[in-house]
C-alpha atoms as a PDB file:
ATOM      1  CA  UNK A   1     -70.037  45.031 -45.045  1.00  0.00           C
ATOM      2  CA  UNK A   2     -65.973  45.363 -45.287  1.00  0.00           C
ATOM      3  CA  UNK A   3     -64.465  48.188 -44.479  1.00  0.00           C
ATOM      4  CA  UNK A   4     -60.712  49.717 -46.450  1.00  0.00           C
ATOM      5  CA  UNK A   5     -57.761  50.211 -43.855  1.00  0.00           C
ATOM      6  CA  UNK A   6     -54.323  51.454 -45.636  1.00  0.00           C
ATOM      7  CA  UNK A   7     -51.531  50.396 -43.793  1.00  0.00           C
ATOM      8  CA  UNK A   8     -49.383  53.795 -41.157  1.00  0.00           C
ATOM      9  CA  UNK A   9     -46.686  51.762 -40.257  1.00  0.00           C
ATOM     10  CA  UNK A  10     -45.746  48.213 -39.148  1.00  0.00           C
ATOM     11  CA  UNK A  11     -43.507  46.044 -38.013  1.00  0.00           C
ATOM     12  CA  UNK A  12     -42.149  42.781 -39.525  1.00  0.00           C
ATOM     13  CA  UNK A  13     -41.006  39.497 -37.891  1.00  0.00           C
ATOM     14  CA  UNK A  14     -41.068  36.271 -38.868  1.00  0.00           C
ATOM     15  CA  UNK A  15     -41.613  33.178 -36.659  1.00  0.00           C
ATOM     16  CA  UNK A  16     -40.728  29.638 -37.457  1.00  0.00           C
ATOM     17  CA  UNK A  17     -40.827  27.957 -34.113  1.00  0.00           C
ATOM     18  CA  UNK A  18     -43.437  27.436 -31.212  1.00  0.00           C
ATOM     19  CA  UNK A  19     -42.401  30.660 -29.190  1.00  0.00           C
ATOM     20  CA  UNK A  20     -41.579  33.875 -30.748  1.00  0.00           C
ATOM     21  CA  UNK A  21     -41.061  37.351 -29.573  1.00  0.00           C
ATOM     22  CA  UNK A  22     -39.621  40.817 -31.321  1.00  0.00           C
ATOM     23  CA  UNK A  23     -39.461  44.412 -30.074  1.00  0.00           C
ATOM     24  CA  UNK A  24     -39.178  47.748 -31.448  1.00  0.00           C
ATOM     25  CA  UNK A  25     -39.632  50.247 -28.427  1.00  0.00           C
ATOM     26  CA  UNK A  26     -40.267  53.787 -29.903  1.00  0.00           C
ATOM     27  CA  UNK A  27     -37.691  53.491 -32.775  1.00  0.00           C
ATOM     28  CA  UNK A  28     -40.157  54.867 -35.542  1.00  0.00           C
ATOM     29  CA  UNK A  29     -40.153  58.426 -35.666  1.00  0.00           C
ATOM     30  CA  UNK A  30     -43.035  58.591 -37.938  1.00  0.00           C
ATOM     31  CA  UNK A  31     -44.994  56.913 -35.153  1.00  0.00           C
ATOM     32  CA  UNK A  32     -43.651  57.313 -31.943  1.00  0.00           C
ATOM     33  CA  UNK A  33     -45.383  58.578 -29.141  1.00  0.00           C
ATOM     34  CA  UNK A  34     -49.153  57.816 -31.139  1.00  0.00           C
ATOM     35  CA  UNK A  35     -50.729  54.841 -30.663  1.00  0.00           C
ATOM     36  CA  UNK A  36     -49.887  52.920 -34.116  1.00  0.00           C
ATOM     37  CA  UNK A  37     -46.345  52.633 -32.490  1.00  0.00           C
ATOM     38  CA  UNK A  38     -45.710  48.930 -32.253  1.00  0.00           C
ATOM     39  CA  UNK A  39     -43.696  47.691 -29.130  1.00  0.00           C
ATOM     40  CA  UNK A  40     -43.258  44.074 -29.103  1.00  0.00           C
ATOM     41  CA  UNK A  41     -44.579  40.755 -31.080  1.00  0.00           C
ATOM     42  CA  UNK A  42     -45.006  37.702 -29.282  1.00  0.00           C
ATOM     43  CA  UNK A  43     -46.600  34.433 -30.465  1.00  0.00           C
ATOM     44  CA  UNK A  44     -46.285  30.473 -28.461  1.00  0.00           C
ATOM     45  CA  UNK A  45     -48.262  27.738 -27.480  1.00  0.00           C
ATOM     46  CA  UNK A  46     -51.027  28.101 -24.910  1.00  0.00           C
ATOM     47  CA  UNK A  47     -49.717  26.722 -21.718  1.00  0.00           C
ATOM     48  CA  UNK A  48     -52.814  25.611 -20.728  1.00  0.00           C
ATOM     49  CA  UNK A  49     -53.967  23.923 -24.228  1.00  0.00           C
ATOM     50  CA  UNK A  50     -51.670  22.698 -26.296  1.00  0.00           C
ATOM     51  CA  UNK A  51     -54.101  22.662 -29.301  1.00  0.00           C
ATOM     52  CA  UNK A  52     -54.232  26.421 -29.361  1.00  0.00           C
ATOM     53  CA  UNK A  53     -51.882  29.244 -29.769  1.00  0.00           C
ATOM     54  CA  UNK A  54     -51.179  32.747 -28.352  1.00  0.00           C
ATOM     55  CA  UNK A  55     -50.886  35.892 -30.417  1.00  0.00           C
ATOM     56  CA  UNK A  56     -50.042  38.982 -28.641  1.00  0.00           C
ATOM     57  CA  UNK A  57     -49.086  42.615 -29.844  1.00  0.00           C
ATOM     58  CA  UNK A  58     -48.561  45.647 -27.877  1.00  0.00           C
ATOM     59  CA  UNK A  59     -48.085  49.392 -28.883  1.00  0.00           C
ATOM     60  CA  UNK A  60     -47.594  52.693 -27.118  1.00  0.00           C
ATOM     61  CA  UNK A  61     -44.367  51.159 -25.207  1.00  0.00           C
ATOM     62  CA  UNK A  62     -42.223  52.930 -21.946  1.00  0.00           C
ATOM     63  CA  UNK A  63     -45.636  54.565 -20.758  1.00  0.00           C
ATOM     64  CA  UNK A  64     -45.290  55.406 -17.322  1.00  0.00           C
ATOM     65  CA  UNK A  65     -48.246  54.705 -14.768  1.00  0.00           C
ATOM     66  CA  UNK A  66     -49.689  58.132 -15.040  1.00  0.00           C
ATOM     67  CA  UNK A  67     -49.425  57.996 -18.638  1.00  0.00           C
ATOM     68  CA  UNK A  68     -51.177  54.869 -18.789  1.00  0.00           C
ATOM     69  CA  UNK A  69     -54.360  55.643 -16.775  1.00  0.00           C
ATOM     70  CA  UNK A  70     -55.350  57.864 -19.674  1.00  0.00           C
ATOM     71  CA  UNK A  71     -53.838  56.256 -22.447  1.00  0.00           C
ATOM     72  CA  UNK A  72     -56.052  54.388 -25.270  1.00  0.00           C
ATOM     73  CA  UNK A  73     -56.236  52.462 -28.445  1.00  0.00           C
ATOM     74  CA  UNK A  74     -56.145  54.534 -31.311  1.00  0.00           C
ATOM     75  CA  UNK A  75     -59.920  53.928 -33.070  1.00  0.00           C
ATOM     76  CA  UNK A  76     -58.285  54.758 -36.613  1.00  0.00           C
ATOM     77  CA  UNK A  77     -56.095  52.269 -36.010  1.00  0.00           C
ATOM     78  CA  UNK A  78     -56.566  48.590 -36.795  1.00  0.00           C
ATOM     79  CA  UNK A  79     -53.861  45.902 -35.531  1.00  0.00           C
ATOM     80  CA  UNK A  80     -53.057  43.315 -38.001  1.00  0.00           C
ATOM     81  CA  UNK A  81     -51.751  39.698 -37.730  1.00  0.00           C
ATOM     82  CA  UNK A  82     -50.435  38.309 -40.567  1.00  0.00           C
ATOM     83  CA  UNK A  83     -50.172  34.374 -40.897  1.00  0.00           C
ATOM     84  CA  UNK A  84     -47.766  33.058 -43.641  1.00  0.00           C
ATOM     85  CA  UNK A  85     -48.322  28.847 -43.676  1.00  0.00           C
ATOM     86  CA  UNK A  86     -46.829  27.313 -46.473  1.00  0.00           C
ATOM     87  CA  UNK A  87     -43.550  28.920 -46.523  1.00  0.00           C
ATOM     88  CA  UNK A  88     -43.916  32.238 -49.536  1.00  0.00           C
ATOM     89  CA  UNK A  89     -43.645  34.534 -46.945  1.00  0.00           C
ATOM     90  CA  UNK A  90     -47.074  36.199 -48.342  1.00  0.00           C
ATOM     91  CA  UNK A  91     -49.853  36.070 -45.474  1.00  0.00           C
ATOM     92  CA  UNK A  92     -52.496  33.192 -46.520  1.00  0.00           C
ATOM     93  CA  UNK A  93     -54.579  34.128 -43.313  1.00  0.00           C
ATOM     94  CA  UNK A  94     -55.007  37.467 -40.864  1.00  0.00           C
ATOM     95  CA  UNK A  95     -56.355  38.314 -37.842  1.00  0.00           C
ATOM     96  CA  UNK A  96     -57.782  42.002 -37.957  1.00  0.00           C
ATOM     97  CA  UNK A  97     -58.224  44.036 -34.194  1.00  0.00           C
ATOM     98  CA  UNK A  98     -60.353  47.235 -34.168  1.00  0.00           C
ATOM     99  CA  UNK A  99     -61.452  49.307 -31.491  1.00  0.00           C
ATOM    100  CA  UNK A 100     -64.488  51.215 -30.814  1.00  0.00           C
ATOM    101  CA  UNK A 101     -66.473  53.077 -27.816  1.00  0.00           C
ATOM    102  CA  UNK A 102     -63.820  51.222 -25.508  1.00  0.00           C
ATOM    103  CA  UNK A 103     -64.254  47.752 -26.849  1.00  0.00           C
ATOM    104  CA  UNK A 104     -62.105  45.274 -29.342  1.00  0.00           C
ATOM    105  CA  UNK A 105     -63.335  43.590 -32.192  1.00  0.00           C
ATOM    106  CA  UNK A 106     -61.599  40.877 -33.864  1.00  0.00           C
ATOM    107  CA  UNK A 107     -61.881  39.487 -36.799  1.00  0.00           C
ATOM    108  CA  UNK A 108     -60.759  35.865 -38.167  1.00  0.00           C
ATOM    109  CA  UNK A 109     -58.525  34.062 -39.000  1.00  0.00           C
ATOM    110  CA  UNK A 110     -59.526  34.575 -42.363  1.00  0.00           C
ATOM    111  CA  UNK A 111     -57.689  34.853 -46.029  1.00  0.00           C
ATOM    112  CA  UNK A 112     -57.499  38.457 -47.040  1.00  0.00           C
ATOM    113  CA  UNK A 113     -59.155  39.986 -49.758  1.00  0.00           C
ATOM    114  CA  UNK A 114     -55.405  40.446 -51.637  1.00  0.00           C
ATOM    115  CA  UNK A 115     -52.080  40.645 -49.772  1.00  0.00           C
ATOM    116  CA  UNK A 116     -50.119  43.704 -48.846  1.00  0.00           C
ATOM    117  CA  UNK A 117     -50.288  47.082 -47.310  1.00  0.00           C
ATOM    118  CA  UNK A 118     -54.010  47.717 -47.871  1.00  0.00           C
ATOM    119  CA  UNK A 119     -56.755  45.676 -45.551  1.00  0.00           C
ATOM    120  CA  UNK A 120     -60.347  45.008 -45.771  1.00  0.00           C
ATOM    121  CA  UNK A 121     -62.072  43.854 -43.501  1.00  0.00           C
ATOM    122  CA  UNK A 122     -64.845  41.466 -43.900  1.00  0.00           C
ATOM    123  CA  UNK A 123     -67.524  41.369 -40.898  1.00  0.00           C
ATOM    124  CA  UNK A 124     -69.452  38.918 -42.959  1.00  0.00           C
ATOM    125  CA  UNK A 125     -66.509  36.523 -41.632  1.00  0.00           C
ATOM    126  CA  UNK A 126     -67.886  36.796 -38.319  1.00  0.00           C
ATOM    127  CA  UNK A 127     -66.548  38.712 -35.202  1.00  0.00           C
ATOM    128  CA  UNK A 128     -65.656  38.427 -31.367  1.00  0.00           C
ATOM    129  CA  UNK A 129     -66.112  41.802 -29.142  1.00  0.00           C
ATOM    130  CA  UNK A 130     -64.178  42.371 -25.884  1.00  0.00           C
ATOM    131  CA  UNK A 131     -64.392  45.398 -23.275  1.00  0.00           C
ATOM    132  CA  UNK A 132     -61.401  47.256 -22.883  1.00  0.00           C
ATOM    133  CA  UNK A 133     -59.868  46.283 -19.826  1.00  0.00           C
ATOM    134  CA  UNK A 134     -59.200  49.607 -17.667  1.00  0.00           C
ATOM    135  CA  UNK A 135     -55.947  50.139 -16.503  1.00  0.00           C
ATOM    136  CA  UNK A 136     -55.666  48.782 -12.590  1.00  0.00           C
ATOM    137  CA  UNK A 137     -58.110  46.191 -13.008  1.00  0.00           C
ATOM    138  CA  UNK A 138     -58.691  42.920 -13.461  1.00  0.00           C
ATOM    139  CA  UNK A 139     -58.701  41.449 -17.479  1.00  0.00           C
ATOM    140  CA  UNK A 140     -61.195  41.157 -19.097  1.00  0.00           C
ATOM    141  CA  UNK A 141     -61.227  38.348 -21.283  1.00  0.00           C
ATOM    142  CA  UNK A 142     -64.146  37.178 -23.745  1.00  0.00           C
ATOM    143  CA  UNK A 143     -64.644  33.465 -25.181  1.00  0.00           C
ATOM    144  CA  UNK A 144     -66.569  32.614 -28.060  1.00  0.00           C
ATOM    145  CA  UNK A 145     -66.136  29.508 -30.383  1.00  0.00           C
ATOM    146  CA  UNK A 146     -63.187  28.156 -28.698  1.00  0.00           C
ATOM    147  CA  UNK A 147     -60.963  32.048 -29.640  1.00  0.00           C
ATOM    148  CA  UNK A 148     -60.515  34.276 -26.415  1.00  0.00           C
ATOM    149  CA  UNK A 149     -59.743  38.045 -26.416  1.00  0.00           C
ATOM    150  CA  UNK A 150     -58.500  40.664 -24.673  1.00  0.00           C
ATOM    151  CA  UNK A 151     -57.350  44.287 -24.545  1.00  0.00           C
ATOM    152  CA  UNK A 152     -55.604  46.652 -22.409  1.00  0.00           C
ATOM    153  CA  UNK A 153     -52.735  47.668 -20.528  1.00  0.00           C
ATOM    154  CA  UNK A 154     -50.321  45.351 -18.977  1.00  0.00           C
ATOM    155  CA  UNK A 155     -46.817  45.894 -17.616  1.00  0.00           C
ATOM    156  CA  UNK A 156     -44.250  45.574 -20.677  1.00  0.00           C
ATOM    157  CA  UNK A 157     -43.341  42.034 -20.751  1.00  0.00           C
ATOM    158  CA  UNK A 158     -40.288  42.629 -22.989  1.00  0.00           C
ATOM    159  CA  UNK A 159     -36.886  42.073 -20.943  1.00  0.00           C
ATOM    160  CA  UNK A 160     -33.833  44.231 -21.901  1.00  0.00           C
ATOM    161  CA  UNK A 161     -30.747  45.184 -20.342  1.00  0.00           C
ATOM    162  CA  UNK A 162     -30.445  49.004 -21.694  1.00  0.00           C
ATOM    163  CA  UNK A 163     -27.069  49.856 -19.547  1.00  0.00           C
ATOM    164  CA  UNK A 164     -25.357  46.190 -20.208  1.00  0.00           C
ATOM    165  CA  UNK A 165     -26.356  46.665 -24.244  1.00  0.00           C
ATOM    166  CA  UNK A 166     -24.574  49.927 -23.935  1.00  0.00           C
ATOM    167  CA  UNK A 167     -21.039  48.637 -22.021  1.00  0.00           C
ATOM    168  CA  UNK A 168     -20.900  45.732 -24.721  1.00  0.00           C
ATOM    169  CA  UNK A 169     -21.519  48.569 -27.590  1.00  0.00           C
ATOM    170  CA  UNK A 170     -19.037  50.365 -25.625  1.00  0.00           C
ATOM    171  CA  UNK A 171     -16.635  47.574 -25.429  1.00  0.00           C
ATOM    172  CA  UNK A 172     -16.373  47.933 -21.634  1.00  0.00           C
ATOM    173  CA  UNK A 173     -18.634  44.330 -21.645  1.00  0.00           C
ATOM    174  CA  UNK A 174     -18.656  41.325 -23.302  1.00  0.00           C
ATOM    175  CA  UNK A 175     -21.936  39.876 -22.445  1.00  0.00           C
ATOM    176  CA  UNK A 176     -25.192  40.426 -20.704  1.00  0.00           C
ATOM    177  CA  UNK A 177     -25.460  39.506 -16.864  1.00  0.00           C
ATOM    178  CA  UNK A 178     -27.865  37.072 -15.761  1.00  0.00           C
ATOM    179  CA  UNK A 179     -30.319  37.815 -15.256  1.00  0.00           C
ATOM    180  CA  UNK A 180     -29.097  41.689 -15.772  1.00  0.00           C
ATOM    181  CA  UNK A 181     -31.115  44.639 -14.787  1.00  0.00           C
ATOM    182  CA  UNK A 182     -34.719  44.942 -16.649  1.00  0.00           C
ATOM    183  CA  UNK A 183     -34.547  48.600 -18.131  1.00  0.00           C
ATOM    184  CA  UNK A 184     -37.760  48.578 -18.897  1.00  0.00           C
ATOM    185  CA  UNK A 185     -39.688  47.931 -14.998  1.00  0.00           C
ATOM    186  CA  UNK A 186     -42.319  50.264 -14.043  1.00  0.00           C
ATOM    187  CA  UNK A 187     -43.636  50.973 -17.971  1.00  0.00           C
ATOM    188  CA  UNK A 188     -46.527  49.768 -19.624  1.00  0.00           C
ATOM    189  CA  UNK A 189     -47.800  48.981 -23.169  1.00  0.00           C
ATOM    190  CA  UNK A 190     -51.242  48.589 -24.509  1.00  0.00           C
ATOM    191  CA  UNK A 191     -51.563  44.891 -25.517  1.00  0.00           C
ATOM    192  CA  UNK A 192     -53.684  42.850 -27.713  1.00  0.00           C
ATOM    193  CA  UNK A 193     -53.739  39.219 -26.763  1.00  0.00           C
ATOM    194  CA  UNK A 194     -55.812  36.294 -28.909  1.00  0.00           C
ATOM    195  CA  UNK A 195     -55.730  32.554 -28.220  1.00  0.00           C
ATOM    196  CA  UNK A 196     -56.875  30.390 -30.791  1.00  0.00           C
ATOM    197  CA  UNK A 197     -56.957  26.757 -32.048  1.00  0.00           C
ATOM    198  CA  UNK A 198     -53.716  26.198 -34.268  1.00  0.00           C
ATOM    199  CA  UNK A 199     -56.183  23.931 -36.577  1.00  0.00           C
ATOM    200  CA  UNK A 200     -57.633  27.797 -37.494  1.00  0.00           C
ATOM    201  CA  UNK A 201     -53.903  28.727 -38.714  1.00  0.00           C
ATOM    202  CA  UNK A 202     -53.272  25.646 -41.344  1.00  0.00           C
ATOM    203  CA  UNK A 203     -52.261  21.967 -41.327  1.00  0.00           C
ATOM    204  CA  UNK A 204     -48.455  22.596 -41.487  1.00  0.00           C
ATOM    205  CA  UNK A 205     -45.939  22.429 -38.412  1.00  0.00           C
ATOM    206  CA  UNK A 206     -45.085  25.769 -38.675  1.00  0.00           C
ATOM    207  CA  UNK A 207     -46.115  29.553 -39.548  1.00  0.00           C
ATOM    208  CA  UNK A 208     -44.164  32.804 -40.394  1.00  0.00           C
ATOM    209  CA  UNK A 209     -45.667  35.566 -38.747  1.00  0.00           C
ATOM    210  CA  UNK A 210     -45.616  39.730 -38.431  1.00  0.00           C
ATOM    211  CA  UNK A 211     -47.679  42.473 -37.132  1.00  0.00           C
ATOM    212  CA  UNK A 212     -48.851  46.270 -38.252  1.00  0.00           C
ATOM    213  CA  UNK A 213     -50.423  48.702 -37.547  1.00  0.00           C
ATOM    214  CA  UNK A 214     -52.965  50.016 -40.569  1.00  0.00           C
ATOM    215  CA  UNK A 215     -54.574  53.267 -40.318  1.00  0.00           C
ATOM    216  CA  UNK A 216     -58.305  54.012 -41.884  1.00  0.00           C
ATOM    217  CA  UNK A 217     -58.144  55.607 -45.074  1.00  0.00           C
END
């Protein structure tokens, strides 16, 4: 069974190293305030096994706590991991979230049916299926065949000094203050977090890496 997603809007970021992170905090207008709007990219080593890898997304940034008990993954919506590893910049592999009835489903790592802006996905490929964790509680976080899953909201891990950015724009700064004021405390993101084995993602030392959002068609 595969199933056609077009692609609503991403984001692109590449990552060469063993810790990556990117954000984009409602700067799409053609997105923002829905839940395809992509927050923040973040992909490193599993501090608690170095064989695997972390991939995390989150969308639906600068919700505020009341926002956030009723906000939800967009079921038209897939998120979409996309896993250069041998250097063209085209993705060789992806890792496909859905969501459904308050649950995730992830697919792969798998190669894609052809690259670009239009997905299939392929649930012949095999699948893992995660509750939704609601917001207040503890995560919950599914493990099947060495991959573990989870979805939900989670304070917004990005770190940014809003008023410091705007003295140094402003010429009244030069730098940032450390460790600065974090501009973004007290909002919350909906985030999609997958650990993995890196022996899924290729044999090289290193992966280029970006996110979207895809919307059914």
């Amino acid at each position: 069974m595969k199933k056609t997603i077009t692609l609503f809007a991403g984001l692109f970021v590449l990552a060469t190293g063993i810790y990556l992170s990117a954000a984009d905090h409602n700067e799409a207008p053609a997105v923002m305030g829905l839940g395809t709007d992509l927050a923040d990219l973040f992909a490193y080593e599993s501090p608690n096994n170095s064989n695997n890898m972390v991939l995390a997304a989150t969308v639906s940034g600068l919700l505020s706590p009341n926002a956030t008990a009723t906000a939800s993954f967009d079921e038209d919506m897939m998120i979409e991991f996309n896993i250069d590893n041998n250097g063209d910049n085209i993705e060789d592999l992806v890792v496909q979230c859905t969501f459904e009835n308050n649950k995730v489903q992830m697919y792969g790592p798998y190669a894609p049916a052809a690259p670009g802006t239009s997905s299939t996905i392929d649930a012949t490929e095999g699948m893992i299926e995660a509750d939704i964790t609601p917001y207040g509680t503890n995560a919950i976080v599914v493990s099947d065949g060495g991959i573990s899953l989870f979805a939900g909201p989670r304070d917004d891990p990005f770190f940014f000094d809003l008023n410091q950015f705007g003295d140094i724009l402003g010429g009244t700064a030069t730098s940032f203050n450390n460790p600065g004021d974090d501009s973004l405390k007290g909002t919350n993101v909906l985030a999609i977090v997958a650990e993995l084995p890196k022996s899924l993602l290729g044999s090289g030392e290193s992966i280029n890496l970006w996110v979207e959002t895809k919307r059914k068609q």
